[in-house]
Protein backbone atom coordinates (compact mmCIF):
# COMPACT_ATOMS: atom_id res chain seq x y z
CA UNK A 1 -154.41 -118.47 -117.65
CA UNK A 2 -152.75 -114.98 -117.26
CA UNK A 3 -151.46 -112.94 -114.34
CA UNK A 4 -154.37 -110.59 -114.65
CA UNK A 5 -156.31 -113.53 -112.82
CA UNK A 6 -154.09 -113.54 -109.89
CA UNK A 7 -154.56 -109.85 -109.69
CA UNK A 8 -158.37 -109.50 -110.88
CA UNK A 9 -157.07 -106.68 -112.88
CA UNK A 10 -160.26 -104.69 -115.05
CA UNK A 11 -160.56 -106.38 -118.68
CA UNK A 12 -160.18 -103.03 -119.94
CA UNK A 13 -157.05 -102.61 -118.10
CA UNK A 14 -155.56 -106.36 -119.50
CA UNK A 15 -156.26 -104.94 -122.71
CA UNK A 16 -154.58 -102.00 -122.81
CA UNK A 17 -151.72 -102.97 -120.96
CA UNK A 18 -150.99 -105.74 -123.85
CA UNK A 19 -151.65 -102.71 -126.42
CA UNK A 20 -149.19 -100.47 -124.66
CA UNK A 21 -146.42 -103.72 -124.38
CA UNK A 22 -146.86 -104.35 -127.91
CA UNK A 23 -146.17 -100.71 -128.81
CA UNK A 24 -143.20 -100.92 -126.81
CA UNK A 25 -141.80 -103.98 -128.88
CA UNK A 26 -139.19 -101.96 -130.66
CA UNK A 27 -138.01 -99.84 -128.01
CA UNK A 28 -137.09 -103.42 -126.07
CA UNK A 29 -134.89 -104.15 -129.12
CA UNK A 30 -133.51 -101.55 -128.74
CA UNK A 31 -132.85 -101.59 -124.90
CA UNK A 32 -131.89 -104.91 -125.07
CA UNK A 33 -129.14 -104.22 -127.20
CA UNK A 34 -127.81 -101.93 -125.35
CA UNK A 35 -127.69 -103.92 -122.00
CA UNK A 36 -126.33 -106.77 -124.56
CA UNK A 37 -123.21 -104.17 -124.87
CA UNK A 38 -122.96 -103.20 -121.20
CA UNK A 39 -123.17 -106.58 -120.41
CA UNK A 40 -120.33 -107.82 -122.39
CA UNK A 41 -118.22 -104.18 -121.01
CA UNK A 42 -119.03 -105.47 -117.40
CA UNK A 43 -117.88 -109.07 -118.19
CA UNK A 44 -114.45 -107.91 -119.80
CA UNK A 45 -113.70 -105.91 -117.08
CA UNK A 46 -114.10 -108.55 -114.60
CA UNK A 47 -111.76 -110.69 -116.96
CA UNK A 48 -109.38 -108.35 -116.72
CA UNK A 49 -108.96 -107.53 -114.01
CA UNK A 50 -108.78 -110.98 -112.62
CA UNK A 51 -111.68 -111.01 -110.28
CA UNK A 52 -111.94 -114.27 -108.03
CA UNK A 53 -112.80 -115.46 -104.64
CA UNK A 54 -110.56 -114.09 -102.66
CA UNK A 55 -111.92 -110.63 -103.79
CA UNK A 56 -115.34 -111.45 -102.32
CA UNK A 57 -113.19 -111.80 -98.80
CA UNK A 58 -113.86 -109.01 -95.97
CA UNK A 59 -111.43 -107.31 -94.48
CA UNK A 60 -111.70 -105.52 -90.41
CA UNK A 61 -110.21 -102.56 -88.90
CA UNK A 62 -107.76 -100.57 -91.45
CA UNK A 63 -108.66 -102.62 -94.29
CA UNK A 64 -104.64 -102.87 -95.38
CA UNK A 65 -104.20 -104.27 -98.11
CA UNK A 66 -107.70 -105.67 -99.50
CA UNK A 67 -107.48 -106.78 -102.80
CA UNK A 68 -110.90 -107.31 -103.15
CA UNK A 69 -111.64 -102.71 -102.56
CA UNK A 70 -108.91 -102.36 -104.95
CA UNK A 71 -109.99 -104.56 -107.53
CA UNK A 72 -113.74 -102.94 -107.41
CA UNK A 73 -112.05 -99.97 -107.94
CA UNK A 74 -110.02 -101.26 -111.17
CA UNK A 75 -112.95 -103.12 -112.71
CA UNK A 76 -115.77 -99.72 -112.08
CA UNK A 77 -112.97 -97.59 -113.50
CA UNK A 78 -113.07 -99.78 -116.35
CA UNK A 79 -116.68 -100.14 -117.02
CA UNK A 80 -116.80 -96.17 -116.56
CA UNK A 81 -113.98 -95.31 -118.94
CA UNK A 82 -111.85 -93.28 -116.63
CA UNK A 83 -108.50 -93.85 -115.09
CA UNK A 84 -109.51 -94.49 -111.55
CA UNK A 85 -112.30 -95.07 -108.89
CA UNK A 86 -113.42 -95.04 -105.66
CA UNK A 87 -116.10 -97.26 -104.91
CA UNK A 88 -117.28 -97.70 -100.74
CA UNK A 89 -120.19 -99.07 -98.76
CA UNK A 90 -119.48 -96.53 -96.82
CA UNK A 91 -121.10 -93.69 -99.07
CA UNK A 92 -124.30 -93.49 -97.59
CA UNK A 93 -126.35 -92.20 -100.52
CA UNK A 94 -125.70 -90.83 -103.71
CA UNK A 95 -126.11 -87.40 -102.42
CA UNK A 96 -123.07 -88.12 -99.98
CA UNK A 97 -120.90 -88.88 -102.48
CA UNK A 98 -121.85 -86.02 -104.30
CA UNK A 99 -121.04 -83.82 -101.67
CA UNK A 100 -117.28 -85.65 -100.94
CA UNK A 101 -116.51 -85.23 -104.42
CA UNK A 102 -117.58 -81.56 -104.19
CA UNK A 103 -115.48 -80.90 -100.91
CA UNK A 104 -112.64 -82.83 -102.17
CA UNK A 105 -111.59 -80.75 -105.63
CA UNK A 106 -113.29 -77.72 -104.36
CA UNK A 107 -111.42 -74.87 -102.20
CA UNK A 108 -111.65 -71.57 -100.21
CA UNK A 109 -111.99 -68.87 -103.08
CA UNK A 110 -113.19 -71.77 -106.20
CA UNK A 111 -116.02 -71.13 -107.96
CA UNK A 112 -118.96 -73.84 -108.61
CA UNK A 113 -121.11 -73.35 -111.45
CA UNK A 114 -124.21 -75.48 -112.05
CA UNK A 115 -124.57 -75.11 -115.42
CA UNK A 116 -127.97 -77.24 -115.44
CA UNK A 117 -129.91 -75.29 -113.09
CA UNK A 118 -130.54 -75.35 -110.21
CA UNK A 119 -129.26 -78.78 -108.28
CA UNK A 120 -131.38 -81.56 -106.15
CA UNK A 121 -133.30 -80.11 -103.24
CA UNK A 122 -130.87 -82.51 -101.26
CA UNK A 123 -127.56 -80.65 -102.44
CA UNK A 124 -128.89 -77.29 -101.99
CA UNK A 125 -127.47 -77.30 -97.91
CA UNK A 126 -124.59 -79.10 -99.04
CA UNK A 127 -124.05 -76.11 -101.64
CA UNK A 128 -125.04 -73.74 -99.15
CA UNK A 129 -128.02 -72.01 -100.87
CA UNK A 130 -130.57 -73.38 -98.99
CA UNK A 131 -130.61 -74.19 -95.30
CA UNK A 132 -129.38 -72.38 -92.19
CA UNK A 133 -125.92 -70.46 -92.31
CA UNK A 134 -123.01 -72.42 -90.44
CA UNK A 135 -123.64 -75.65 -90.91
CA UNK A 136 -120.82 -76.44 -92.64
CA UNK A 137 -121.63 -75.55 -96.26
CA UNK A 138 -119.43 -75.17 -99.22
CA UNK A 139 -120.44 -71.54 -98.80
CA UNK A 140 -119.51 -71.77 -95.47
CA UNK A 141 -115.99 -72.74 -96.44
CA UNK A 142 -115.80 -69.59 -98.71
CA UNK A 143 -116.42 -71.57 -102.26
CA UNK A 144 -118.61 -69.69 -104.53
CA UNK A 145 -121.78 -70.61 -106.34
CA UNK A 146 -122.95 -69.34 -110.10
CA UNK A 147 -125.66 -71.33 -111.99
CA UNK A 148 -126.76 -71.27 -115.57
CA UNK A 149 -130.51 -71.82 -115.88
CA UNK A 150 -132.01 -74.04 -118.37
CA UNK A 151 -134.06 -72.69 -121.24
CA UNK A 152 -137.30 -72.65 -121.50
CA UNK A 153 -137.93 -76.11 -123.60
CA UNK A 154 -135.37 -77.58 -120.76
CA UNK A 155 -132.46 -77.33 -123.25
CA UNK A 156 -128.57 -76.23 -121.79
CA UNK A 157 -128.09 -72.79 -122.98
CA UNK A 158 -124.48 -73.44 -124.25
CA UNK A 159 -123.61 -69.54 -125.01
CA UNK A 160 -124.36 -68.85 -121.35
CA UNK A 161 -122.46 -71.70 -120.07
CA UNK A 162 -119.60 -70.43 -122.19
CA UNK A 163 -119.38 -66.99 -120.35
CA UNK A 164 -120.44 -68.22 -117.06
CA UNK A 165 -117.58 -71.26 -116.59
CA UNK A 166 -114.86 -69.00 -117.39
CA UNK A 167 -113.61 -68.01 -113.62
CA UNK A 168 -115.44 -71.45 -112.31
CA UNK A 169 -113.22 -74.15 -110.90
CA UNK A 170 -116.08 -77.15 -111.39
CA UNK A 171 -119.00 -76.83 -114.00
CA UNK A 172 -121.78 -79.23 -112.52
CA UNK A 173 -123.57 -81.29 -114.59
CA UNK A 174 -126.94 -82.99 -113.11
CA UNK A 175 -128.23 -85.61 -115.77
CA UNK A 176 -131.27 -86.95 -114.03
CA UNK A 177 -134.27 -84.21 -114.01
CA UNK A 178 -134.95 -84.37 -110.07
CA UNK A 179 -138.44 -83.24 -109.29
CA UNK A 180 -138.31 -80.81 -112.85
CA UNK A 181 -140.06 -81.85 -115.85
CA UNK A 182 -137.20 -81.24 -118.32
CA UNK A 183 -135.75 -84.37 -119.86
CA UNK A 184 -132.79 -85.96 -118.48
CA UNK A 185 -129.86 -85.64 -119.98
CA UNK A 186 -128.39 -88.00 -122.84
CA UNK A 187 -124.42 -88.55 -123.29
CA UNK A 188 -124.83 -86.72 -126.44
CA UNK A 189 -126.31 -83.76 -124.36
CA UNK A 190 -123.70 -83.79 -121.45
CA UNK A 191 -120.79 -83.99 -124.95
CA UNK A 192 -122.54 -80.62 -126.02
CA UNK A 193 -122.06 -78.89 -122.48
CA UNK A 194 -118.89 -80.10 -121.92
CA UNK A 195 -117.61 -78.31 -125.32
CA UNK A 196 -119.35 -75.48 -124.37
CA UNK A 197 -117.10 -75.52 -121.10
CA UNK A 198 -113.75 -76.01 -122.89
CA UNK A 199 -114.82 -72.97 -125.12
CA UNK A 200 -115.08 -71.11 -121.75
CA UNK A 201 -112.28 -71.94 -119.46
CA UNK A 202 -110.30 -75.43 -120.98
CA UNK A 203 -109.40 -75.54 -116.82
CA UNK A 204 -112.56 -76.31 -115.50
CA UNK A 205 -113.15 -79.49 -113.72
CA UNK A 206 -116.25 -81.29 -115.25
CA UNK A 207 -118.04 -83.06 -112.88
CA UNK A 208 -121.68 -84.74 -113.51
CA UNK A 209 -124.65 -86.20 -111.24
CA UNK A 210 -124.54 -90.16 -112.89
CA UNK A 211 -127.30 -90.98 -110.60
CA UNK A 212 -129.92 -92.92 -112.46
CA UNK A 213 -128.33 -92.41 -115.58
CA UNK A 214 -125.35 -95.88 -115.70
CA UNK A 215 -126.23 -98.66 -118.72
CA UNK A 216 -129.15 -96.00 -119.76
CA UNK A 217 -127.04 -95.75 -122.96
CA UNK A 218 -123.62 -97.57 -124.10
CA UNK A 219 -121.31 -95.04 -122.90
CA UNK A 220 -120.95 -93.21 -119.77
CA UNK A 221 -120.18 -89.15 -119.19
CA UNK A 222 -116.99 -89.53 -119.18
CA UNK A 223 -116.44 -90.85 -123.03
CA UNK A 224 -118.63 -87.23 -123.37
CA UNK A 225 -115.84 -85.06 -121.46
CA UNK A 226 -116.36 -85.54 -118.24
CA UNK A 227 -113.48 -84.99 -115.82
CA UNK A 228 -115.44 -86.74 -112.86
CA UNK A 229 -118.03 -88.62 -111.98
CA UNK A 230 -120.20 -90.05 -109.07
CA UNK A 231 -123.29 -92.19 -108.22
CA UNK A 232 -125.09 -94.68 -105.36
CA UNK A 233 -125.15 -98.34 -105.63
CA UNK A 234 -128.78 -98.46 -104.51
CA UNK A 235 -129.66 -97.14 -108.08
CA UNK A 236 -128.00 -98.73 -111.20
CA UNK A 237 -125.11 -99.69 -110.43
CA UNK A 238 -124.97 -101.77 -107.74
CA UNK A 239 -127.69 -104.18 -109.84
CA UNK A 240 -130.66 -104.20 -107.00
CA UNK A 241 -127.87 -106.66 -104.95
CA UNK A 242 -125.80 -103.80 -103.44
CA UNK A 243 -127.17 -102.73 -100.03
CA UNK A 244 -125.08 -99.10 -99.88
CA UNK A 245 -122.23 -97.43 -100.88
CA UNK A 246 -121.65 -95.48 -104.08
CA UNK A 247 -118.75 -94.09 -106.44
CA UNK A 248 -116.83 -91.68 -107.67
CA UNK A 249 -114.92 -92.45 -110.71
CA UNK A 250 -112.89 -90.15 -113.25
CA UNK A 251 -108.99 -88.31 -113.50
CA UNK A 252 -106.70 -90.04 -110.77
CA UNK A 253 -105.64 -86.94 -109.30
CA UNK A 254 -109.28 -85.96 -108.70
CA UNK A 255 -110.03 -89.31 -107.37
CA UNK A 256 -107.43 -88.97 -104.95
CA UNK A 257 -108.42 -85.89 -103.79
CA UNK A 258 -111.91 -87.22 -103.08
CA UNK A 259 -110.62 -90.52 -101.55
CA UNK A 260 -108.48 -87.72 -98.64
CA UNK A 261 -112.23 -86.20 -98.09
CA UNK A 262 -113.47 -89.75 -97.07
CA UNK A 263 -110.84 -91.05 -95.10
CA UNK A 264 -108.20 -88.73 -94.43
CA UNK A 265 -105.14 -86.75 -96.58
CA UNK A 266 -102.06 -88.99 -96.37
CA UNK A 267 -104.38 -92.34 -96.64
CA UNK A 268 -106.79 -91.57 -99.03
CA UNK A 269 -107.87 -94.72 -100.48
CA UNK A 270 -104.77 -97.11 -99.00
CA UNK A 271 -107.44 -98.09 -95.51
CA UNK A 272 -110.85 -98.42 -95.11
CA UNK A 273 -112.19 -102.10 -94.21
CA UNK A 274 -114.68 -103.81 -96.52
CA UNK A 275 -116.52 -106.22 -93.85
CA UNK A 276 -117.53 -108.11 -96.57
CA UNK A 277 -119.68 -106.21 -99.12
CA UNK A 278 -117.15 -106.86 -101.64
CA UNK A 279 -119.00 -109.75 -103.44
CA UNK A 280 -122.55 -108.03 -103.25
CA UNK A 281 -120.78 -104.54 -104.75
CA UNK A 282 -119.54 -106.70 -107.40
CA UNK A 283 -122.53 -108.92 -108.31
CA UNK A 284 -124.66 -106.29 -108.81
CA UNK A 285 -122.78 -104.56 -111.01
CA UNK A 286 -122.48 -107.91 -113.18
CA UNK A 287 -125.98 -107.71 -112.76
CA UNK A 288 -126.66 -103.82 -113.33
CA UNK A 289 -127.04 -103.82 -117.29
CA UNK A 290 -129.96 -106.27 -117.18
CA UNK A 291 -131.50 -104.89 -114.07
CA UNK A 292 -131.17 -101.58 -115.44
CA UNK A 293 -132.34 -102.38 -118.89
CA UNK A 294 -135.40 -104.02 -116.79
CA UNK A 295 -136.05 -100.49 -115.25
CA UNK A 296 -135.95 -99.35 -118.85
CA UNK A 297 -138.44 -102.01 -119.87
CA UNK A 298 -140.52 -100.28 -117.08
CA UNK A 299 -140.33 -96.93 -117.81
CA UNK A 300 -141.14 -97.49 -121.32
CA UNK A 301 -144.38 -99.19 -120.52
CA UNK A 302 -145.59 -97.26 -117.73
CA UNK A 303 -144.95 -93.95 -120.01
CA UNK A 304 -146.85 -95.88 -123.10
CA UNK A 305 -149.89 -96.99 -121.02
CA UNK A 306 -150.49 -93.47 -119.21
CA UNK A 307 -150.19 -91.88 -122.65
CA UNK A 308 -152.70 -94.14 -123.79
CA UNK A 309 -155.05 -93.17 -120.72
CA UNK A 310 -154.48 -89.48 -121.64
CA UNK A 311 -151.64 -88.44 -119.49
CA UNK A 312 -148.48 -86.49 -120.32
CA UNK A 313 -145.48 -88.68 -119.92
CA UNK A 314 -141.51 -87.71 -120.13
CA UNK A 315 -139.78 -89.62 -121.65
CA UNK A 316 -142.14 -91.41 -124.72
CA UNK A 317 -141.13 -94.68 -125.28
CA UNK A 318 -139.55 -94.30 -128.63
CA UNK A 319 -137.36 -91.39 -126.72
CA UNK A 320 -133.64 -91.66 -126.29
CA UNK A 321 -133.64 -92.43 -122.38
CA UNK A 322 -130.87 -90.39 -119.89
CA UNK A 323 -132.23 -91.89 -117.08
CA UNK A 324 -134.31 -94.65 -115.75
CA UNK A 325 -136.91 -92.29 -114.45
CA UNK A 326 -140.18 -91.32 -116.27
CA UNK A 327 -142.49 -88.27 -114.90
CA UNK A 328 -146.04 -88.36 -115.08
CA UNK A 329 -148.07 -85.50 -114.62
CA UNK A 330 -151.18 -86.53 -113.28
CA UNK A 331 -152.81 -83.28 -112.58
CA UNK A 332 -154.11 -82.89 -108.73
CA UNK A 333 -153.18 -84.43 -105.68
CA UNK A 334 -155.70 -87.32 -105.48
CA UNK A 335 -154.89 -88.21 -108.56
CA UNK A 336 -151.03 -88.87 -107.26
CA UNK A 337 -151.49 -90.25 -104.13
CA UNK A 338 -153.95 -92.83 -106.19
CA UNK A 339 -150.73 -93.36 -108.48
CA UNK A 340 -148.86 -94.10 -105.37
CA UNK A 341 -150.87 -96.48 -103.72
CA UNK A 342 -151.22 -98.82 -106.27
CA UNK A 343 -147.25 -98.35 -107.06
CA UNK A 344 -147.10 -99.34 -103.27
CA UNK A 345 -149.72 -102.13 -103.26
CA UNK A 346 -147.10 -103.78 -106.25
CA UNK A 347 -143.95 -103.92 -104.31
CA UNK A 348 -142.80 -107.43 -103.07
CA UNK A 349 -142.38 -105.78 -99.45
CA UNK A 350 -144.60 -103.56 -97.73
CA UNK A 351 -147.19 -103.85 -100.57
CA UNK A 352 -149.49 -103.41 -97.28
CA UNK A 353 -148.76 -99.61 -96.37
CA UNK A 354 -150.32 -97.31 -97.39
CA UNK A 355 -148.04 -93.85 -98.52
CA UNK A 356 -148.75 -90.57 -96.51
CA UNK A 357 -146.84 -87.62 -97.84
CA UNK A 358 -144.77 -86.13 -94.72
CA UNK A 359 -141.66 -83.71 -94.48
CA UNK A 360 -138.48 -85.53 -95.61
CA UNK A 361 -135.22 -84.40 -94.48
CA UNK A 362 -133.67 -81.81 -97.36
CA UNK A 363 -137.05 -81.59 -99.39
CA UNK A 364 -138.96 -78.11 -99.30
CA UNK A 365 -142.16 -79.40 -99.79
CA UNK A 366 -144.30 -82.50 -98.36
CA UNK A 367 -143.23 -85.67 -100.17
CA UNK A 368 -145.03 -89.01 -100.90
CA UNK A 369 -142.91 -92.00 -101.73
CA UNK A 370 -144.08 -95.46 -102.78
CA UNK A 371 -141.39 -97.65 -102.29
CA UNK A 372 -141.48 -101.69 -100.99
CA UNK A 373 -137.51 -102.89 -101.57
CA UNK A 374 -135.60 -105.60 -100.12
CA UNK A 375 -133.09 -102.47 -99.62
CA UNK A 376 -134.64 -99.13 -97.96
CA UNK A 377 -134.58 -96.43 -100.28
CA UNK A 378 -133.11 -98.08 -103.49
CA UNK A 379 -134.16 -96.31 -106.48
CA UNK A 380 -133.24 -99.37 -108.80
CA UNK A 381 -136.36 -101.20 -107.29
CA UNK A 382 -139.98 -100.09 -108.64
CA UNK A 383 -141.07 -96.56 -105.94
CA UNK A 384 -142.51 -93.55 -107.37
CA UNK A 385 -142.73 -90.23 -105.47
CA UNK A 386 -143.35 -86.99 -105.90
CA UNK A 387 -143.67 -83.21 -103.60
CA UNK A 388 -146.96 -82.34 -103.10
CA UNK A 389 -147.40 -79.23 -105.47
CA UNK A 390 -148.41 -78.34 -108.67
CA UNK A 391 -148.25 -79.76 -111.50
CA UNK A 392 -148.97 -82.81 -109.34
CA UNK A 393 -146.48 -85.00 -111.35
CA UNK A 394 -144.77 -88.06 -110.07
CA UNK A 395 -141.53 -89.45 -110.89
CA UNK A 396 -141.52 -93.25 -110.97
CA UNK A 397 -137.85 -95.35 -111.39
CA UNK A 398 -136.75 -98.93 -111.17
CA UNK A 399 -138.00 -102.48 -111.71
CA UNK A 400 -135.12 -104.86 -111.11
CA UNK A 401 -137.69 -107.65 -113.19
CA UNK A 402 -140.24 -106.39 -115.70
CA UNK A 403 -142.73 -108.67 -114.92
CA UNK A 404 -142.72 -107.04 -111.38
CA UNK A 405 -142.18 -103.35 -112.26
CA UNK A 406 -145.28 -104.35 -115.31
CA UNK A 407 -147.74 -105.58 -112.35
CA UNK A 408 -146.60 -102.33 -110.51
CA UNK A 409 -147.63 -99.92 -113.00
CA UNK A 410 -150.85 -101.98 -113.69
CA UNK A 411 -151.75 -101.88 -110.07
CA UNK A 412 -151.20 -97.79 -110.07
CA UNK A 413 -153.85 -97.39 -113.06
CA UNK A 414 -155.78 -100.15 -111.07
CA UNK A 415 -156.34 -97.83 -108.10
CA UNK A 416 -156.90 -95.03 -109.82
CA UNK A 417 -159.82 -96.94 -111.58
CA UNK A 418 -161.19 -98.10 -108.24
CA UNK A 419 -160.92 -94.61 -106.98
CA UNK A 420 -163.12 -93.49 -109.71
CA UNK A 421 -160.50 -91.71 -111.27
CA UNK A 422 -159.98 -93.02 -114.39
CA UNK A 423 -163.27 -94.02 -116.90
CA UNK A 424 -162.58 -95.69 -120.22
């Protein structure tokens, strides 16, 4: 007996999905000894920093005195390398805490500099170079904006970083690809930029995007020169337990400044209530290097299997990883929306609705997301979505168990074949 009979997968399909697993044997090892390390980071830290019951305890109103917020903090500052934290439910999305860390260091007359191209389509209001004038931009505020393209292979171009960081107060660093099809970026790669900075202006804040890129390897940005840091806990590291809230982790003094931009300047990070999400927050990041190395698992199969089928996957399995997300570019839109069905038809909720592409809220273009979670909109959790435009690629994340986020990516090819759109 196999799964495939509970699914009534195509033979053809059972076969090449145990081809592409057994290709994939030595990029597990090699994933699972690096959630092995994580693992055992995440467990010292906890150790250390004395985490027990009375942590998981809520607190109400001005949150005085909570040990169990300032203990998260202590313990993700730990597992990140860097002197402090600031980890909240009440960072809405990744995106959010993106944009507190950039209003918190940032002031009338600095300089911004994304020296890996152009940002997110979410972050481009929050920057101020997309969206309607006065509405509360950094622009708005008076805070200029350079950028530093990529090359053409999707490489940094380190000379041009060099010249154009030297008048910048933050260099911006975003490791996962977004909707490009340039690899995401290793800790290696973001160790290379952040030289290149130094060379320019030794000054400059260094701040980088760690969304979708925590556990990916043993060490995070900021062992690579990173001043700063930030990322949701509805991706890696909140472990698929975490329901919200994010992070922003690096130098004190920048954390502080951040932590005035949430609450308020005088209180910074002293208030805030917890109303008991501290033992979820923590949890799943105990749980995060697994989960995450699960997602890995994923990725690395999915990208095998579609190679096998003919399609051009980033990254290959035996590819150093800088994210949990692999694109697929499956060349026309029936194609993708095929993808996306089955992705849907594999999720453990909603596996009944069908994805429709519609306009999301900071996207430019029509976007289809298959996504069933136990929490709405976590990107640790099998989804897949893509804009509606050429080259009709999608970018699939997550799988907090493999046997799930295996079944998902079977189901995707699955649909496609029942569509008629595959033929071995």
């Amino acid at each position: 007996m196999n799964f495939g009979d509970i699914y009534n997968f195509d033979p053809k399909l059972l076969k090449l999905a145990e081809q592409a697993e057994n290709n994939c044997f030595e990029a597990f090892e090699r994933i699972n000894r690096c959630a092995e390390y994580n693992g055992a980071k995440v467990l010292k830290a906890f150790s250390d920093n004395k985490v027990s019951e009375p942590c998981f305890y809520g607190s109400t109103g001005y949150g005085y005195g909570d040990i169990g917020r300032e203990t998260i903090d202590k313990v993700f500052a730990q597992v990140l390398g860097t002197e402090d934290a600031l980890v909240r439910f009440n960072f809405v999305s990744g995106t959010h805490a993106l944009s507190v860390a950039l209003f918190g260091v940032l002031r009338t007359g600095d300089k911004i500099v994304s020296i890996t191209g152009k940002p997110y389509d979410t972050l481009e209001e929050v920057i101020g170079i997309g969206g309607e004038k006065g509405n509360g931009s950094l622009m708005d505020y008076g805070v200029l904006y350079g950028q530093v393209d990529l090359k053409d292979d999707g490489t940094p171009d380190l000379d041009a970083i060099t010249t154009a960081v030297k008048d910048a107060k933050v260099a911006y660093i975003q490791r996962s690809r977004g909707y490009s099809l340039r690899r995401a970026f290793t800790v290696d790669d973001i160790r290379g930029m952040a030289e290149a900075v130094r060379k320019g202006n030794p000054d400059a804040v260094i701040m980088v995007d760690n969304c979708y890129g925590e556990f990916v390897e043993m060490q995070e940005p900021s062992a690579a020169g990173a001043d700063i840091i930030i990322g949701s806990l509805i991706k890696n590291a909140g472990g698929g337990i975490a329901r919200t809230g994010g992070y922003i982790a690096g130098r004190a003094n920048l954390v502080e400044l951040c932590s005035y931009r949430l609450t308020c300047v005088g209180m910074g990070k002293e208030v805030g209530c917890t109303l008991g999400m501290n033992r979820e927050m923590l949890l799943g990041l105990f749980f995060a290097p697994d989960v995450v190395a699960n997602a890995l698992k994923t990725s690395a199969f999915a990208s095998e299997l579609m190679t096998i089928l003919g399609f051009e996957c980033s990254p290959r399995k035996d590819e150093q990883h800088g994210d949990i997300v692999t694109a697929v570019k499956l060349g026309d839109e029936e194609h993708l929306t095929a993808f996306c069905r089955g992705i849907q038809k594999g999720a453990p909720v909603d596996s009944f609705v069908v994805p429709e592409a519609w306009d999301m809220p900071g996207y430019s273009s029509k976007v289809i997301m298959a996504a069933g979670a136990f929490t709405n909109g976590a990107s640790i959790e099998l989804s897949a979505d893509a804009p509606i435009r050429e080259p009709f690629a999608v970018w699939m994340q997550g799988g907090i168990t493999f046997t799930s986020g295996k079944i998902g990516v079977m189901l995707a090819v699955q649909e496609m074949i029942d569509s008629s759109l595959v033929d071995f």
